[in-house]
C-alpha atoms as a PDB file:
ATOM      1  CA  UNK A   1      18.964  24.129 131.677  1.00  0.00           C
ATOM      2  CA  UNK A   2      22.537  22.602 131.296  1.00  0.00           C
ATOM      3  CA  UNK A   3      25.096  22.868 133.728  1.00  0.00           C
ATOM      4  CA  UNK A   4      28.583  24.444 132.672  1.00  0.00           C
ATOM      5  CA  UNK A   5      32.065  24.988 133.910  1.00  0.00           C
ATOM      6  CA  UNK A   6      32.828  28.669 133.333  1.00  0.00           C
ATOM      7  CA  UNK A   7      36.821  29.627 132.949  1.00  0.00           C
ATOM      8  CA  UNK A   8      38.664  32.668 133.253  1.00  0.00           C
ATOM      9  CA  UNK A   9      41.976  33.911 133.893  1.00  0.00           C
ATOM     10  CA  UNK A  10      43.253  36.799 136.263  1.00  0.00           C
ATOM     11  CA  UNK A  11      46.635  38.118 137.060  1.00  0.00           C
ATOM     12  CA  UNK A  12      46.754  37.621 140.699  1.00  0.00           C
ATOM     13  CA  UNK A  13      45.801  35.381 143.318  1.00  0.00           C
ATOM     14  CA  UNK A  14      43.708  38.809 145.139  1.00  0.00           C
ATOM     15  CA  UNK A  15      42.083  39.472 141.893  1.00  0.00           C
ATOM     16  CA  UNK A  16      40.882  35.862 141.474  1.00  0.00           C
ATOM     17  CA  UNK A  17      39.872  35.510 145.191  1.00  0.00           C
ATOM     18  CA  UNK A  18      37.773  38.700 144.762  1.00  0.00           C
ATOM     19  CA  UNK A  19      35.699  38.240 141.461  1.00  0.00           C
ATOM     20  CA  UNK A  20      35.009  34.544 143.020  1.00  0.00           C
ATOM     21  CA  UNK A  21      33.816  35.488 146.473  1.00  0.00           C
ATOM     22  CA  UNK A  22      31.327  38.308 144.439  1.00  0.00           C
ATOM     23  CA  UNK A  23      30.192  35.861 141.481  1.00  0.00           C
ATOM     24  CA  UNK A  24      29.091  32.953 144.838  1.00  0.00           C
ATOM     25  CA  UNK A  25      27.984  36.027 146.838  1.00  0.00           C
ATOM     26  CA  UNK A  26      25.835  37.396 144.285  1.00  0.00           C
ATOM     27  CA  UNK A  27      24.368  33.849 143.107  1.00  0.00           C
ATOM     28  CA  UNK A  28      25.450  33.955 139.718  1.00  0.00           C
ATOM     29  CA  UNK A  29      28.134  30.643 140.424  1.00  0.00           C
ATOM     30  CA  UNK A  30      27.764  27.969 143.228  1.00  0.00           C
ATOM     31  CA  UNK A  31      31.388  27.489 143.585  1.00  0.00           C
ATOM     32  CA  UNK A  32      34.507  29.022 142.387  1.00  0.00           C
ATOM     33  CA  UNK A  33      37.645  27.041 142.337  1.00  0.00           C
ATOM     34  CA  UNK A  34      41.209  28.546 141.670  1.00  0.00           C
ATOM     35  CA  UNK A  35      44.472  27.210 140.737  1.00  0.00           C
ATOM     36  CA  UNK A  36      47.845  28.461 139.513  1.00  0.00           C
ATOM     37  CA  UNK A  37      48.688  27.925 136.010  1.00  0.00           C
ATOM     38  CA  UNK A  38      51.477  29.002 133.736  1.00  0.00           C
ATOM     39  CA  UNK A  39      50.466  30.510 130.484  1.00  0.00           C
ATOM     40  CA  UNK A  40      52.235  31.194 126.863  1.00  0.00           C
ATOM     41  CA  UNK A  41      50.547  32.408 124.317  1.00  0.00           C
ATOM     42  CA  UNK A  42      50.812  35.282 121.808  1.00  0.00           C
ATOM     43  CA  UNK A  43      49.777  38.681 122.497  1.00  0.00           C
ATOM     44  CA  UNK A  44      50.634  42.283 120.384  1.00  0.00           C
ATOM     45  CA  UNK A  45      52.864  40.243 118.432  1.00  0.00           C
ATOM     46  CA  UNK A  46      55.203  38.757 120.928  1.00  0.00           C
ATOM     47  CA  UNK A  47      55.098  35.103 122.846  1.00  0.00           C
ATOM     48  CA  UNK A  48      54.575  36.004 126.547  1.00  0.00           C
ATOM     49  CA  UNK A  49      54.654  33.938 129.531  1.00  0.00           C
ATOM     50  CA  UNK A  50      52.857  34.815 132.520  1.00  0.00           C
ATOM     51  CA  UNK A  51      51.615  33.383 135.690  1.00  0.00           C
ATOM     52  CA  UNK A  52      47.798  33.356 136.201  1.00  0.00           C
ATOM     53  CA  UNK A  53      45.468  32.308 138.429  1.00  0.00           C
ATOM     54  CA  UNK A  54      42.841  30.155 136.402  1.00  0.00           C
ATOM     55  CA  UNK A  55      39.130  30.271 138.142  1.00  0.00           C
ATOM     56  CA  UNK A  56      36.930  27.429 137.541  1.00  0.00           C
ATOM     57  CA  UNK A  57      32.978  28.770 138.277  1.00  0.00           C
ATOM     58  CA  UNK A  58      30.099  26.321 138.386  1.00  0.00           C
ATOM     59  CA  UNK A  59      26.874  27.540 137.286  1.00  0.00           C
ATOM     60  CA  UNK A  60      24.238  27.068 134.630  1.00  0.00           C
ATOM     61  CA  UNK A  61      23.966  27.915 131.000  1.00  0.00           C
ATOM     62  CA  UNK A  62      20.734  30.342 132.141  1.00  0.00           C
ATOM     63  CA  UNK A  63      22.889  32.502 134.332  1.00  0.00           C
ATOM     64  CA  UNK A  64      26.125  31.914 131.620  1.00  0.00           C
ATOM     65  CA  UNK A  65      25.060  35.654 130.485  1.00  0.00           C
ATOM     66  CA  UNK A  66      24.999  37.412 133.698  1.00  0.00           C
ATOM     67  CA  UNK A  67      28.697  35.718 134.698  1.00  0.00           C
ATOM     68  CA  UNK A  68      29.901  36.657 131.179  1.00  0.00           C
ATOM     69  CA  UNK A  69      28.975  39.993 131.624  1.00  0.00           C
ATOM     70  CA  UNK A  70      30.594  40.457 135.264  1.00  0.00           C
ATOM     71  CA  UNK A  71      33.199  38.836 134.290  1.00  0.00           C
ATOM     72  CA  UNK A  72      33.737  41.448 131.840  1.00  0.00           C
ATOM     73  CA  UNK A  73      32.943  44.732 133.741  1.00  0.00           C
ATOM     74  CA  UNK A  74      35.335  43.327 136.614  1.00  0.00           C
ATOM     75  CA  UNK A  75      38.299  42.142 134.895  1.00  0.00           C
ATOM     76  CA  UNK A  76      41.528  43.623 134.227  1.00  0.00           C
ATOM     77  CA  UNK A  77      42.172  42.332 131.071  1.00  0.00           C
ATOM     78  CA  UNK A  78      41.362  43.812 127.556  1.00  0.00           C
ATOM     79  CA  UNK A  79      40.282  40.611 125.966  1.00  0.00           C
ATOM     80  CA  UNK A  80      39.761  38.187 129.077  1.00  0.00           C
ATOM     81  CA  UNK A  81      39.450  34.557 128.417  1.00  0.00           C
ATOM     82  CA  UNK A  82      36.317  33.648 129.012  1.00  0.00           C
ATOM     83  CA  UNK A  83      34.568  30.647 127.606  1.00  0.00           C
ATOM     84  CA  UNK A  84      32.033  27.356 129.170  1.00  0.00           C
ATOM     85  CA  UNK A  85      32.239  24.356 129.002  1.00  0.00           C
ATOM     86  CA  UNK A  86      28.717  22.035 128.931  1.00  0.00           C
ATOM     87  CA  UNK A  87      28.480  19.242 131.862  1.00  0.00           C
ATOM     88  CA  UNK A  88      27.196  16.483 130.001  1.00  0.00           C
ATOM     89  CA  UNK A  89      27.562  14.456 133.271  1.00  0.00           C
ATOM     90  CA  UNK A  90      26.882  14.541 136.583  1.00  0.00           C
ATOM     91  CA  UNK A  91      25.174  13.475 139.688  1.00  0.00           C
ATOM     92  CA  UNK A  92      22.170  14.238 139.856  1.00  0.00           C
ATOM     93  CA  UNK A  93      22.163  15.747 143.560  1.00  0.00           C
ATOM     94  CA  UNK A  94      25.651  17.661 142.822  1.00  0.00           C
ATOM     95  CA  UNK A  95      24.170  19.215 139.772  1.00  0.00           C
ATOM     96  CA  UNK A  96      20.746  20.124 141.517  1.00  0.00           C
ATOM     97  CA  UNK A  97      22.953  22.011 143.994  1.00  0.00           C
ATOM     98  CA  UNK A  98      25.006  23.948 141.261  1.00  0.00           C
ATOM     99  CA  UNK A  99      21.647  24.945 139.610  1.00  0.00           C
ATOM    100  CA  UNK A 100      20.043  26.220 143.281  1.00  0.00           C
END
């Protein structure tokens, strides 16, 4: 089992609170952290620029398919960012924690 950091982007500060307080409260992450972030990128043909609110969930690469998939059926996106990124390091007490 590997750890990973799990990223996604939402629209609004609510949004993000919510899917973080039900991905901790339903075990699938042990800790959700958000920031602000300002995003350009192409979409329908046409560079946008939005504000989002970036989540950064800490979990394990067994429980990477049940986040993916809530992620999906709760997000308002059509084609949500969602990708993981392997821990390759990290204390060993910290990442006994993340994996419960």
């Amino acid at each position: 089992m590997t750890m990973l950091v799990v990223y996604t982007t939402l629209p609004e500060a609510e949004s993000a609170r919510h899917m973080a307080q039900m991905l901790v409260e339903r075990g699938l992450v042990a800790c959700a952290q958000m920031d602000t972030i300002d995003s350009i990128y192409r979409w329908d043909g046409a560079i946008q620029h939005d504000h989002e609110h970036r989540l950064m969930l800490k979990t394990t690469s067994d429980r990477y398919p049940a986040v993916e998939a809530f992620i999906r059926e709760h997000h308002p996106y059509e084609l949500p960012a969602i990708y993981a990124i392997p821990v390759t390091h990290a204390w060993a007490p910290y990442a006994e924690w993340v994996a419960g």
